[in-house]
Protein backbone atom coordinates (compact mmCIF):
# COMPACT_ATOMS: atom_id res chain seq x y z
CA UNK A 1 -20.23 15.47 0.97
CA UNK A 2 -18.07 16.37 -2.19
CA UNK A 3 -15.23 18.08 -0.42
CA UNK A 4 -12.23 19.85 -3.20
CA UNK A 5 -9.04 17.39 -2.46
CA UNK A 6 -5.61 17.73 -3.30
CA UNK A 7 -3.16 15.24 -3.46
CA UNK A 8 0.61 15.31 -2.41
CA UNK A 9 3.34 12.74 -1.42
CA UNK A 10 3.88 12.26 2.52
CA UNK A 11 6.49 13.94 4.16
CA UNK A 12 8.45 12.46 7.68
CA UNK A 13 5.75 15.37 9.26
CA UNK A 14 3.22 13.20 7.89
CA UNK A 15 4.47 10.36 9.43
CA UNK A 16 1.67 10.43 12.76
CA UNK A 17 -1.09 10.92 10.15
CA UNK A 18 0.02 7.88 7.63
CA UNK A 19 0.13 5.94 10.98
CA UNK A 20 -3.62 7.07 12.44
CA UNK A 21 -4.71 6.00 9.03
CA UNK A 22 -2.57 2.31 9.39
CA UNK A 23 -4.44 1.94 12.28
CA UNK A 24 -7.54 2.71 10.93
CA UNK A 25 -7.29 0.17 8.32
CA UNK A 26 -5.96 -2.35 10.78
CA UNK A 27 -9.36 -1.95 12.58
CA UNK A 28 -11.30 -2.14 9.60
CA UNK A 29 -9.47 -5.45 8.52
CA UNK A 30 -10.45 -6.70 12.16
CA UNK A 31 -6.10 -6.95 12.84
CA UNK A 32 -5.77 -4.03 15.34
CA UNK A 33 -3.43 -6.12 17.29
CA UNK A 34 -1.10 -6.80 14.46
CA UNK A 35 0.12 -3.48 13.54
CA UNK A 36 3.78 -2.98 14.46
CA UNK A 37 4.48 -0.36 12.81
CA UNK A 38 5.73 3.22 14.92
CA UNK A 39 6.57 6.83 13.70
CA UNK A 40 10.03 5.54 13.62
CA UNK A 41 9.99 2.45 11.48
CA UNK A 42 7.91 4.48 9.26
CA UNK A 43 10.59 7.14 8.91
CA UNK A 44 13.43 4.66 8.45
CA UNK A 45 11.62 2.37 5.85
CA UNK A 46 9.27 5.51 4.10
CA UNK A 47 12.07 8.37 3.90
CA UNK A 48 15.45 6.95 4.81
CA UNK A 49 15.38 3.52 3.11
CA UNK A 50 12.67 4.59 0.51
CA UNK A 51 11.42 1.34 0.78
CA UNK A 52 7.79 2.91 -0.49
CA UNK A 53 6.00 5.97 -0.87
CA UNK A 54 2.47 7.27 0.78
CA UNK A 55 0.40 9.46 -1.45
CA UNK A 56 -1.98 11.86 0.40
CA UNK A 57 -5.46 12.81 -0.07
CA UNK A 58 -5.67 16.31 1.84
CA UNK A 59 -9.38 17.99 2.42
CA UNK A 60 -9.33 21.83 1.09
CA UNK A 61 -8.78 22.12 5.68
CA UNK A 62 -5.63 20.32 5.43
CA UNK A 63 -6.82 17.39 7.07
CA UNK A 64 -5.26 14.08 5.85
CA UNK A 65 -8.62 11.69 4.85
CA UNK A 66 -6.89 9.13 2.45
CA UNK A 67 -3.73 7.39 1.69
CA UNK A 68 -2.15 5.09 -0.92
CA UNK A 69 1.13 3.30 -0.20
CA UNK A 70 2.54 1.60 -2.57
CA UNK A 71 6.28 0.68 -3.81
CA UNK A 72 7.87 -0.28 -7.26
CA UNK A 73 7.82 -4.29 -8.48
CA UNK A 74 9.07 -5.98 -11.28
CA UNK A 75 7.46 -8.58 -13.85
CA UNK A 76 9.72 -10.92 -15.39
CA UNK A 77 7.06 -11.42 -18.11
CA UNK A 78 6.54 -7.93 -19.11
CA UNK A 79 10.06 -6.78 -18.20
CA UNK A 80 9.40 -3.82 -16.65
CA UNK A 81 8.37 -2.36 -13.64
CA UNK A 82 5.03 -1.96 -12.37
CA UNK A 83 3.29 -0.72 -8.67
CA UNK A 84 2.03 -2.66 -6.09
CA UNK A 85 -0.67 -1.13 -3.84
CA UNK A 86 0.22 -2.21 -0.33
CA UNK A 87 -2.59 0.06 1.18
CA UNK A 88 -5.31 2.25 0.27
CA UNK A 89 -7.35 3.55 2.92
CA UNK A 90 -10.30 6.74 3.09
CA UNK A 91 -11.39 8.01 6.58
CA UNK A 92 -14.81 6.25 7.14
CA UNK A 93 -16.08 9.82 7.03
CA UNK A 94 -14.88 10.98 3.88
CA UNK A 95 -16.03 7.95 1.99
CA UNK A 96 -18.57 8.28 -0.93
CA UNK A 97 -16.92 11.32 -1.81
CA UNK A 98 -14.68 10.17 -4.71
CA UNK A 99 -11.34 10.13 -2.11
CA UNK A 100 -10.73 6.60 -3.21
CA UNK A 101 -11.31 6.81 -6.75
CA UNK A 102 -9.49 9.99 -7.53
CA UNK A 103 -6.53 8.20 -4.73
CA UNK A 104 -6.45 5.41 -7.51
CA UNK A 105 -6.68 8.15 -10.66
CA UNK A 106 -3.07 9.41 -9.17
CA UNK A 107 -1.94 6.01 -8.86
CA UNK A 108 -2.28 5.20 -12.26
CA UNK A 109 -1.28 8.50 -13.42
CA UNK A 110 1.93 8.02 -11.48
CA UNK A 111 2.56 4.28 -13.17
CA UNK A 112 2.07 5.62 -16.41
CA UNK A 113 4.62 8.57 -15.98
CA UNK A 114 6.83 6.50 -14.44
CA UNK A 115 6.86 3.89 -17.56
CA UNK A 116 5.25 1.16 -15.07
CA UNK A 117 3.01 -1.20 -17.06
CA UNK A 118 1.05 -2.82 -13.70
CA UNK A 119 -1.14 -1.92 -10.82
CA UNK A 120 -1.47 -4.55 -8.52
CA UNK A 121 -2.61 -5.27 -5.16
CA UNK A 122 -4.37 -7.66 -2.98
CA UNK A 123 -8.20 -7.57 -0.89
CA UNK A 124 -9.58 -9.86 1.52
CA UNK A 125 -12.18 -11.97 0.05
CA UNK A 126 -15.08 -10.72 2.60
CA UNK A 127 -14.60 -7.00 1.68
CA UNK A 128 -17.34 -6.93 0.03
CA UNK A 129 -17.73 -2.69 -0.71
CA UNK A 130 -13.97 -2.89 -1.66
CA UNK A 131 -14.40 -5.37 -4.45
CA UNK A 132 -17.33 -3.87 -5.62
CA UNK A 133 -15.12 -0.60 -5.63
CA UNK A 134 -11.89 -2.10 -7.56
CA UNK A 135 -14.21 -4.30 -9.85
CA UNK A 136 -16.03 -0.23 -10.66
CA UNK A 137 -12.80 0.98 -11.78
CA UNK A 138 -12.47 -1.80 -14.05
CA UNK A 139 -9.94 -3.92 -12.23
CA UNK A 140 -9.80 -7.96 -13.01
CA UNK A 141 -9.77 -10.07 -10.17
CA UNK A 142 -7.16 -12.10 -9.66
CA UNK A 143 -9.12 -15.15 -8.65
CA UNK A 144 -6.36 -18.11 -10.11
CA UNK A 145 -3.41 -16.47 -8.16
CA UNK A 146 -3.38 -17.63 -4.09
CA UNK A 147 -1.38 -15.05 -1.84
CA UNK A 148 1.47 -16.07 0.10
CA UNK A 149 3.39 -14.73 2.84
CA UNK A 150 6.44 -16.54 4.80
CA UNK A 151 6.59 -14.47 7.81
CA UNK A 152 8.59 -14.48 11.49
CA UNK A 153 10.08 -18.39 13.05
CA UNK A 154 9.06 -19.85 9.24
CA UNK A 155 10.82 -17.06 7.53
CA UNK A 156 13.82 -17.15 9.79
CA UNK A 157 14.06 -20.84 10.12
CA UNK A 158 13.89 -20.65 6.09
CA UNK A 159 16.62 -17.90 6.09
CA UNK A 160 18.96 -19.96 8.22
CA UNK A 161 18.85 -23.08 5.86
CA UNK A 162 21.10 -20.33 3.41
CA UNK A 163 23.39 -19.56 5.90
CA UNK A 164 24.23 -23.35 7.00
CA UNK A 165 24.66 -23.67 3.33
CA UNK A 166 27.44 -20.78 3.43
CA UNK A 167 24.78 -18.85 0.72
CA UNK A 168 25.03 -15.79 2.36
CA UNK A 169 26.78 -13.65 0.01
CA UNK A 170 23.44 -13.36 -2.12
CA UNK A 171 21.91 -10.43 0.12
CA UNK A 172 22.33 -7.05 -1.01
């Protein structure tokens, strides 16, 4: 199946598509349970905050079969602002069609007009079909670096160790 696709930016219409597809990949990562997200949070932190953006992969039928979301980081080394690829995600039925390599074409096309220097992102160790995928695109794997996250009571319990301190004038 080599379906025509075109590519475009989510809109807040999008916002029950980009969410289907969240789900998807939630169910694919075997952490169904774990997505929070709802049409709403996605419209605060996607359109009103701009906290990130979703690019769309749209079949020539107007169905939405991909995504990308990704938002703007910094390196301190290079100086200058790079992307970091939160989520990338093809329907199970559109895949093998190039959807995922022509999702991370744009991506890099949009770093490079955008002056960004850096695509990064992260992929569990036992996805096998994805690594294969990011290491045929010519990716290096970032096997020295170890993930972190600090996340709900830690993060909290972390956060109020600043404000006993009387730090708190350091959020923006």
């Amino acid at each position: 199946m080599h379906d025509q696709f075109s590519f475009r930016f989510a809109t807040p219409a999008d916002v029950p598509a980009v969410l289907d597809l969240i789900r998807q990949l939630a169910a694919y990562e075997h952490a169904a349970d774990e997505v929070r997200a709802t049409p709403e949070i996605l419209t605060t932190w996607l359109f009103d905050k701009q906290a990130a953006e979703a690019l769309l992969a749209v079949s020539e039928d107007g169905t939405i079969v991909g995504m990308a979301v990704f938002f703007q980081n910094f390196s301190t080394w290079t100086g200058m602002g790079g992307m970091y690829l939160e989520d990338l995600y093809v329907r199970e039925d559109r895949r093998g069609a190039g959807v995922g390599r022509t999702l991370m074409a744009q991506l890099a096309r949009i770093c490079r007009e955008r002056g960004w220097q850096r695509l990064d992102w992260s992929c569990l160790d036992w996805n096998e079909p994805s690594l294969r995928f990011y290491q045929g695109i010519g990716a290096d794997r970032m096997d020295e670096w170890v993930h972190h996250r600090l996340t709900g009571a830690s993060l909290y319990a972390l956060a109020a160790e600043a404000g006993a301190r009387g730090e708190g004038g350091a959020a923006r």
